[in-house]
C-alpha atoms as a PDB file:
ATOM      1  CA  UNK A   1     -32.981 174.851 134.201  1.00  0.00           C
ATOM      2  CA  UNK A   2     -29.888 175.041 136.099  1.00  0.00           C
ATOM      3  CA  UNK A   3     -28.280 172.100 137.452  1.00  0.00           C
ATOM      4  CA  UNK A   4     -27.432 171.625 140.968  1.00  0.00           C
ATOM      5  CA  UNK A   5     -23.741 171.803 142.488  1.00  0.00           C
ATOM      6  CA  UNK A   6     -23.386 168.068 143.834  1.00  0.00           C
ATOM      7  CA  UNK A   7     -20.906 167.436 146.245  1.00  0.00           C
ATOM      8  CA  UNK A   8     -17.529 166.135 145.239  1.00  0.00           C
ATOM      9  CA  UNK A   9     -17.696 161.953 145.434  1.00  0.00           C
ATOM     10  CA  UNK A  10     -15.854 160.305 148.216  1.00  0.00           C
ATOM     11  CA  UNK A  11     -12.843 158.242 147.373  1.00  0.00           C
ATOM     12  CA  UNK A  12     -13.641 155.052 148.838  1.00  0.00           C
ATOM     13  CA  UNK A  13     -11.075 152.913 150.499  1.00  0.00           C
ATOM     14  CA  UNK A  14      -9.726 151.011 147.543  1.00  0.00           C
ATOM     15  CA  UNK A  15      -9.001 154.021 145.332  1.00  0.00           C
ATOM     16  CA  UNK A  16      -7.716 156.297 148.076  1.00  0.00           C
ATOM     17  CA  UNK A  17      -4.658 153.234 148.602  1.00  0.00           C
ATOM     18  CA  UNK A  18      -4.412 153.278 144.637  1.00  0.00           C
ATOM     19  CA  UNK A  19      -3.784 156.640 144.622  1.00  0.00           C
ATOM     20  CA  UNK A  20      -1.555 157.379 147.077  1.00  0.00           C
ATOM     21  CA  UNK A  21       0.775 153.985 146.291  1.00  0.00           C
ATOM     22  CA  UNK A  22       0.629 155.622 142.483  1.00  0.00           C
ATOM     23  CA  UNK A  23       1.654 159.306 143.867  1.00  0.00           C
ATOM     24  CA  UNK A  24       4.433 157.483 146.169  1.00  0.00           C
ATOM     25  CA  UNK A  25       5.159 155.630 143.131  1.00  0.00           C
ATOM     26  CA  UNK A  26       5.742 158.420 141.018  1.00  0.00           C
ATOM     27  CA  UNK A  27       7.881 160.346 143.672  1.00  0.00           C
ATOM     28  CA  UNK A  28      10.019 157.205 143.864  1.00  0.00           C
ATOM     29  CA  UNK A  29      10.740 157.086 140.609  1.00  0.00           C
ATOM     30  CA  UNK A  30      11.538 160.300 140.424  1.00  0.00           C
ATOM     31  CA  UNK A  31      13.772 160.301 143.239  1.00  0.00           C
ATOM     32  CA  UNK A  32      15.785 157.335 141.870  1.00  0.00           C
ATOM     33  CA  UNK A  33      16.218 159.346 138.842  1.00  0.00           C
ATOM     34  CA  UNK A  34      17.495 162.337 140.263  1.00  0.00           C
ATOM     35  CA  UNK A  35      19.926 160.441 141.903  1.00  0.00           C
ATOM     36  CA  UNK A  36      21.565 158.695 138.687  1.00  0.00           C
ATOM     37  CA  UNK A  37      21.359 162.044 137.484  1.00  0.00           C
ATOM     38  CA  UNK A  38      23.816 163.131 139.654  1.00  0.00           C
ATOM     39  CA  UNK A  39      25.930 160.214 140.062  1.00  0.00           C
ATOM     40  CA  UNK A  40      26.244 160.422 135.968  1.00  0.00           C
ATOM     41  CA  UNK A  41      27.231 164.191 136.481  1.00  0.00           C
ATOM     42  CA  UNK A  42      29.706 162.944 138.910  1.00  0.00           C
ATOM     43  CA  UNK A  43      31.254 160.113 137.015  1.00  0.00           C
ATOM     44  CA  UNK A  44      31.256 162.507 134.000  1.00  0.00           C
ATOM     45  CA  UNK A  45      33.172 165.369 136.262  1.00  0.00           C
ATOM     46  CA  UNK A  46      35.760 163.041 137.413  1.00  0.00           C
ATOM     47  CA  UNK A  47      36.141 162.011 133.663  1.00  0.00           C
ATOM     48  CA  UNK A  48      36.846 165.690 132.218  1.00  0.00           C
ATOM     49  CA  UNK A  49      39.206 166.493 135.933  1.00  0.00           C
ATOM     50  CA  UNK A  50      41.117 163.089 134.634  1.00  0.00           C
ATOM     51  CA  UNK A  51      41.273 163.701 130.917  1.00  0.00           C
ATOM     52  CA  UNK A  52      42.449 167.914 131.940  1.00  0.00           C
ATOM     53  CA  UNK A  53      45.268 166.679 134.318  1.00  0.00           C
ATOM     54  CA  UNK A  54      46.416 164.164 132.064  1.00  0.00           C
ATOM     55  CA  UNK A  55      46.099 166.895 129.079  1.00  0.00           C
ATOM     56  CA  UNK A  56      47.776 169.786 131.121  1.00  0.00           C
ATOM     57  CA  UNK A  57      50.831 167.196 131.872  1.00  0.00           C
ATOM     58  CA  UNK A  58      51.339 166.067 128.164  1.00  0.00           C
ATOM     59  CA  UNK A  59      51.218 169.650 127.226  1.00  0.00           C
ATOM     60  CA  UNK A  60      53.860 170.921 129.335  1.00  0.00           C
ATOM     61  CA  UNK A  61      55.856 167.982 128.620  1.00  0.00           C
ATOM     62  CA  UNK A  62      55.552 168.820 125.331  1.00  0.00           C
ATOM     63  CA  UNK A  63      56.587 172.362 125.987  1.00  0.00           C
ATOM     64  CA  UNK A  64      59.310 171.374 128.298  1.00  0.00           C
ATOM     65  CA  UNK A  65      60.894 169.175 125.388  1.00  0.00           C
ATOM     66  CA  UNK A  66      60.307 172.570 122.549  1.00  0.00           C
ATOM     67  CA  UNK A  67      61.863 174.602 124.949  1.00  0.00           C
ATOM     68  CA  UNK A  68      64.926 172.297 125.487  1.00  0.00           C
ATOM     69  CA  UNK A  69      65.564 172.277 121.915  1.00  0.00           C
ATOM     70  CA  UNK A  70      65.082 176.090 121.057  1.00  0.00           C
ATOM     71  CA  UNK A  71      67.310 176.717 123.990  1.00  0.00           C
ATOM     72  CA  UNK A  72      69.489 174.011 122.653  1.00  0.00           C
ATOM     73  CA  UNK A  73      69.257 175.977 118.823  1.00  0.00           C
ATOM     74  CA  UNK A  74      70.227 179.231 120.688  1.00  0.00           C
ATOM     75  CA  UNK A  75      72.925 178.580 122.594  1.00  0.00           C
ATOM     76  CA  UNK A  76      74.210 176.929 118.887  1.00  0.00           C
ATOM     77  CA  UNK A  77      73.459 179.841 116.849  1.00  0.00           C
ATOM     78  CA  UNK A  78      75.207 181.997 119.472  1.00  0.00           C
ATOM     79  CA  UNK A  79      78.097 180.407 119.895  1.00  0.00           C
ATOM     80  CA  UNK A  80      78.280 179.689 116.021  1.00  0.00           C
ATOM     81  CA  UNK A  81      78.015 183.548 115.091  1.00  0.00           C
ATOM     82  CA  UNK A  82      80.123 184.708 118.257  1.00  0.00           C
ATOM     83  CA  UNK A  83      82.777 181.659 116.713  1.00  0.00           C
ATOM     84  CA  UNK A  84      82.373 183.886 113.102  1.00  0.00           C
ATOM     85  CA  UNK A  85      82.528 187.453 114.988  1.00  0.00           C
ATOM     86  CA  UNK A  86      85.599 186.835 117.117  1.00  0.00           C
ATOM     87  CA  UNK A  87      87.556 184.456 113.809  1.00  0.00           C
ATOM     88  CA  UNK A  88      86.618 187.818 111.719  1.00  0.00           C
ATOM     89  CA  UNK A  89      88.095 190.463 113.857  1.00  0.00           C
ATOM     90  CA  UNK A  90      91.476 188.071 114.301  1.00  0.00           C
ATOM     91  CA  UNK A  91      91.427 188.058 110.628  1.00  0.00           C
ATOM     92  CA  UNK A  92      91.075 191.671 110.074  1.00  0.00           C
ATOM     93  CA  UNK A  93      93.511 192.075 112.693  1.00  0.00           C
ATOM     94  CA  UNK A  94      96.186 189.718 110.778  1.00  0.00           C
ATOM     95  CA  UNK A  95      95.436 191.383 107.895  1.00  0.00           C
ATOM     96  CA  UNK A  96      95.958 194.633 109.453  1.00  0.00           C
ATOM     97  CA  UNK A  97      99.475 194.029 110.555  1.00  0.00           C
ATOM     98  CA  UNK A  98     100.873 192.354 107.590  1.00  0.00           C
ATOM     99  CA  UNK A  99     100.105 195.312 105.339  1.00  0.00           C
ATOM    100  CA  UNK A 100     101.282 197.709 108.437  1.00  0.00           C
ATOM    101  CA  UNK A 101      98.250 199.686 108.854  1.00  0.00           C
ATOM    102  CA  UNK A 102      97.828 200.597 112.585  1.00  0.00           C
ATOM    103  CA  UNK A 103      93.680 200.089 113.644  1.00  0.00           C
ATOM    104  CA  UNK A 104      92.373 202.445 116.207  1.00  0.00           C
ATOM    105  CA  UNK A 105      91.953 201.157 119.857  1.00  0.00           C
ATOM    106  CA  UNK A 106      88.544 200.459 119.619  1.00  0.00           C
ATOM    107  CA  UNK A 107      88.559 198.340 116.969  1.00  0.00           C
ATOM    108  CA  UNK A 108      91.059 195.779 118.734  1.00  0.00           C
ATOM    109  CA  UNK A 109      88.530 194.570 121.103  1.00  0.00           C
END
């Protein structure tokens, strides 16, 4: 035989308060949670902004200080070969006039 639909039971007075202090409780906690959450994702943002800064300054430093000394190895190299270029066309020049061959004019310079 079928059964009969009962009414739902009535909370009484004691369980509704338990209920609703465990549902606020809940809520709370999940609140306070949420929170740390995003104070953690906060602390850990101004950690990686920190750690970037400081990394972008080292690195340019560091690029500053290669770029110093390649300039520093160019302007060497430069002047070292231009030193060899100019003290080899004065020595084919000498050379020139002691065994009195006259160069062309646009060899002289």
């Amino acid at each position: 035989m079928a059964k009969l639909i009962q009414p739902p039971q009535k909370l009484v007075t004691p369980e509704w308060i338990y209920g609703c202090r465990h549902l606020y409780g809940n809520t709370e906690a999940e609140r306070a949670a949420a929170e740390r959450l995003i104070m953690e994702s906060q602390r850990t943002m101004e950690d990686t902004k920190k750690t970037t800064e400081r990394l972008v300054f080292d690195n340019k430093k560091r690029t500053g200080k290669r770029h110093s000394v390649f300039v520093g190895w160019f302007q060497f190299t430069y002047d070292y070969f231009l030193a060899l270029i100019i003290a080899g066309r004065s020595r084919r020049r000498h050379q020139s006039t002691q065994h009195g061959s006259v160069t062309p004019p646009s060899e002289c310079t």
